[in-house]
C-alpha atoms as a PDB file:
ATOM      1  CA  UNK A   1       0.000   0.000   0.000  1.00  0.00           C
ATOM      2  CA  UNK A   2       2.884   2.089   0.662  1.00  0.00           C
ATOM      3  CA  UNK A   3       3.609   3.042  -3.234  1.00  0.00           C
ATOM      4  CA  UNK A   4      -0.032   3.923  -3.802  1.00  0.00           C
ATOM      5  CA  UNK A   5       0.218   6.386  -0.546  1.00  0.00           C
ATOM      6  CA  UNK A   6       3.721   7.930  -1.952  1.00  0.00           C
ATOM      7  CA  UNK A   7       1.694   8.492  -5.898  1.00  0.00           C
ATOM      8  CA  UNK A   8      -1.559  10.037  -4.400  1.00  0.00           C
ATOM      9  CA  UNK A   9      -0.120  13.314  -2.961  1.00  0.00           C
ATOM     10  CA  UNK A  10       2.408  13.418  -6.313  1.00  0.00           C
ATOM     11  CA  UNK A  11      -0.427  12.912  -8.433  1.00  0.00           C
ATOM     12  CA  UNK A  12      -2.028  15.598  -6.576  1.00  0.00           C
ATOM     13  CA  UNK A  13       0.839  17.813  -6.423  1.00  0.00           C
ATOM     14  CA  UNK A  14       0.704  17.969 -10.211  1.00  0.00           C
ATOM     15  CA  UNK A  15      -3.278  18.198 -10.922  1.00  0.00           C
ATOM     16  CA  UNK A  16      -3.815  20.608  -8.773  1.00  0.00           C
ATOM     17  CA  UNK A  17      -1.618  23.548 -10.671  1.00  0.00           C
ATOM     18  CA  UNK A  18      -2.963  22.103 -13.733  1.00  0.00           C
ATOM     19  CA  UNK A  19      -6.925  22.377 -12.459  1.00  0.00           C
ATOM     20  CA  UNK A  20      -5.948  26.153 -10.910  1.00  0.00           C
ATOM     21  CA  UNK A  21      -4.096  27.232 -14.512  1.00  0.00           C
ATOM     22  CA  UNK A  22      -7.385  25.539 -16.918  1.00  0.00           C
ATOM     23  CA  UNK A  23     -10.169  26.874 -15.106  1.00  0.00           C
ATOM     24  CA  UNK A  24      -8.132  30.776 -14.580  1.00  0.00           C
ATOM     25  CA  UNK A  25      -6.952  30.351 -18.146  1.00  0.00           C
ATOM     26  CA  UNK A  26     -11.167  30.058 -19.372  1.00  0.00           C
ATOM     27  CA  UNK A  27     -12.382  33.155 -17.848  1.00  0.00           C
ATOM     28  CA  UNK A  28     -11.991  37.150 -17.788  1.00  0.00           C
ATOM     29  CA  UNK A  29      -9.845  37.894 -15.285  1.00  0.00           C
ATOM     30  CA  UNK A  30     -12.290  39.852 -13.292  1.00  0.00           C
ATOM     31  CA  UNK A  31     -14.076  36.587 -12.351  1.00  0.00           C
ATOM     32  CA  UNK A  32     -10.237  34.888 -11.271  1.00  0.00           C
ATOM     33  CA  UNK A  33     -11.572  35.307  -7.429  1.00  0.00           C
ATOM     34  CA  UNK A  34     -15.116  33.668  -7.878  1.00  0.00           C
ATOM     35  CA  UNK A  35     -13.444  30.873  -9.925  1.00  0.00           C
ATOM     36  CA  UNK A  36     -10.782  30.197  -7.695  1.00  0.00           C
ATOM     37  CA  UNK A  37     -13.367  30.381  -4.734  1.00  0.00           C
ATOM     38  CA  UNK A  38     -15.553  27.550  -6.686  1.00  0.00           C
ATOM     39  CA  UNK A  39     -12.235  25.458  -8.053  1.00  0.00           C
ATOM     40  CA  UNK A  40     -11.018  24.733  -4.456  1.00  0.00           C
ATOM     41  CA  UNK A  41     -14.494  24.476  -2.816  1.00  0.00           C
ATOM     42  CA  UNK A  42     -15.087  21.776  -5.282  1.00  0.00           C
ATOM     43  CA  UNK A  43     -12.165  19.803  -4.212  1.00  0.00           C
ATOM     44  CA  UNK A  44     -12.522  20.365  -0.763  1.00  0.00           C
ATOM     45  CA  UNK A  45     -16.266  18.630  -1.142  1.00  0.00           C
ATOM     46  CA  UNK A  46     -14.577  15.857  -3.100  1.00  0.00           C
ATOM     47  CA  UNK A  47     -12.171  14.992  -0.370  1.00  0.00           C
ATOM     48  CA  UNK A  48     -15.269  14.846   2.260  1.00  0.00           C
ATOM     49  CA  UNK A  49     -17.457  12.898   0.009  1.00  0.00           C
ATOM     50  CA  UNK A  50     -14.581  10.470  -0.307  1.00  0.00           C
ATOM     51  CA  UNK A  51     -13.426  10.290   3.068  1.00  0.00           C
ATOM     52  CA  UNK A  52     -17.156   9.861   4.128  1.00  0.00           C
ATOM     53  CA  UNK A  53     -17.613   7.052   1.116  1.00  0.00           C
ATOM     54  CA  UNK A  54     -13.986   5.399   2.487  1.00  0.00           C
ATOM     55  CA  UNK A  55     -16.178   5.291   5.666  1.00  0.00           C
ATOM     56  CA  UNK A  56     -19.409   3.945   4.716  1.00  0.00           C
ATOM     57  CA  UNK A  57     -17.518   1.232   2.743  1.00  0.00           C
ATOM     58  CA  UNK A  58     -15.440   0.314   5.764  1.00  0.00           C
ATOM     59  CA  UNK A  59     -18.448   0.175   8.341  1.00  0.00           C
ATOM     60  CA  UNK A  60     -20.423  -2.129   5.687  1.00  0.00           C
ATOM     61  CA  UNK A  61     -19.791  -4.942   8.157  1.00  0.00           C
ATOM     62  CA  UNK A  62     -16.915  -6.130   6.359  1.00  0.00           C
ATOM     63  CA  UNK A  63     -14.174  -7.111   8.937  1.00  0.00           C
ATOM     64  CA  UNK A  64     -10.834  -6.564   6.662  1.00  0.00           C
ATOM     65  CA  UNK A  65      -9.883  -2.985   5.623  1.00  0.00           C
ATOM     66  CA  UNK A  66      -8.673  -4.282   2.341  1.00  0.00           C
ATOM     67  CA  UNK A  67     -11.998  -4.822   1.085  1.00  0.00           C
ATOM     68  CA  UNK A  68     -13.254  -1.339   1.929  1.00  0.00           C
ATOM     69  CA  UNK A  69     -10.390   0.340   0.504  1.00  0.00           C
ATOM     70  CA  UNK A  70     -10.310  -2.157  -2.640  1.00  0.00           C
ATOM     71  CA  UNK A  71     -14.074  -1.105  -3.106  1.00  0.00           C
ATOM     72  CA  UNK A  72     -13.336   2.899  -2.221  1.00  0.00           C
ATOM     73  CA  UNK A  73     -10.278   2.771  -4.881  1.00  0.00           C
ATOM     74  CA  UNK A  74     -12.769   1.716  -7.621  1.00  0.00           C
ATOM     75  CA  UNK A  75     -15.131   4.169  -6.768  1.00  0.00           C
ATOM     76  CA  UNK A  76     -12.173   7.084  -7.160  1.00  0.00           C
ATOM     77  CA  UNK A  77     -10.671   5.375  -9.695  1.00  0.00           C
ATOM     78  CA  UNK A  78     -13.926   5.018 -12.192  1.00  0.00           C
ATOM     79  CA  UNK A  79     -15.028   9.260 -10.611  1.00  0.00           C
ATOM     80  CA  UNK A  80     -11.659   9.919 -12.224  1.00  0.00           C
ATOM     81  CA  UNK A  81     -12.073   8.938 -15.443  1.00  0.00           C
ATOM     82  CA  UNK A  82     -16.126  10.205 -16.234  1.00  0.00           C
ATOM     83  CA  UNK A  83     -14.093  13.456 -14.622  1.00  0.00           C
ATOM     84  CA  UNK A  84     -10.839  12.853 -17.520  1.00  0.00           C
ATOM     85  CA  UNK A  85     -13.702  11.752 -20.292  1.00  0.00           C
ATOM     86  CA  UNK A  86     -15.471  14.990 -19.210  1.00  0.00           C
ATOM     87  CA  UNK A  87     -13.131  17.696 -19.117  1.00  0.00           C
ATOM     88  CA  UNK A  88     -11.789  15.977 -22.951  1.00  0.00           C
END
């Protein structure tokens, strides 16, 4: 598990500057402050639904933590990529 928990902040580390510089890049910049307000609200929601989902999955009544964080990996994994088909 350890690799996967060194990736996710890298991965993060470079999406985020990415996210910031797209959604700036689309607008006047007299709406940069709104948009930026929006941009990290909407990640800061998608970290709570997914720590509450992480949750849920691991109080299912399963007894290994594997399981729940097998089934909360697929869950980010497939949100990813409608979010990567989306934004192409």
């Amino acid at each position: 598990m350890l690799p996967g928990f060194v990736l996710i902040p890298t991965g993060i580390g470079l999406a985020v500057p990415a996210m910031t510089t797209a959604v700036l890049a689309s607008l006047e910049k007299s709406w940069g402050g709104t948009a930026s307000g929006v941009l990290n609200t909407a990640r800061q929601v998608g970290g709570a639904i997914g720590v509450a989902l992480f949750g849920a999955f691991l109080g299912s009544g399963q007894r290994e933590i594997g399981s729940g964080l097998r089934a909360s990996t697929l869950v980010a994994a497939l949100l990813l990529m409608a979010g990567a088909g989306l934004a192409w």
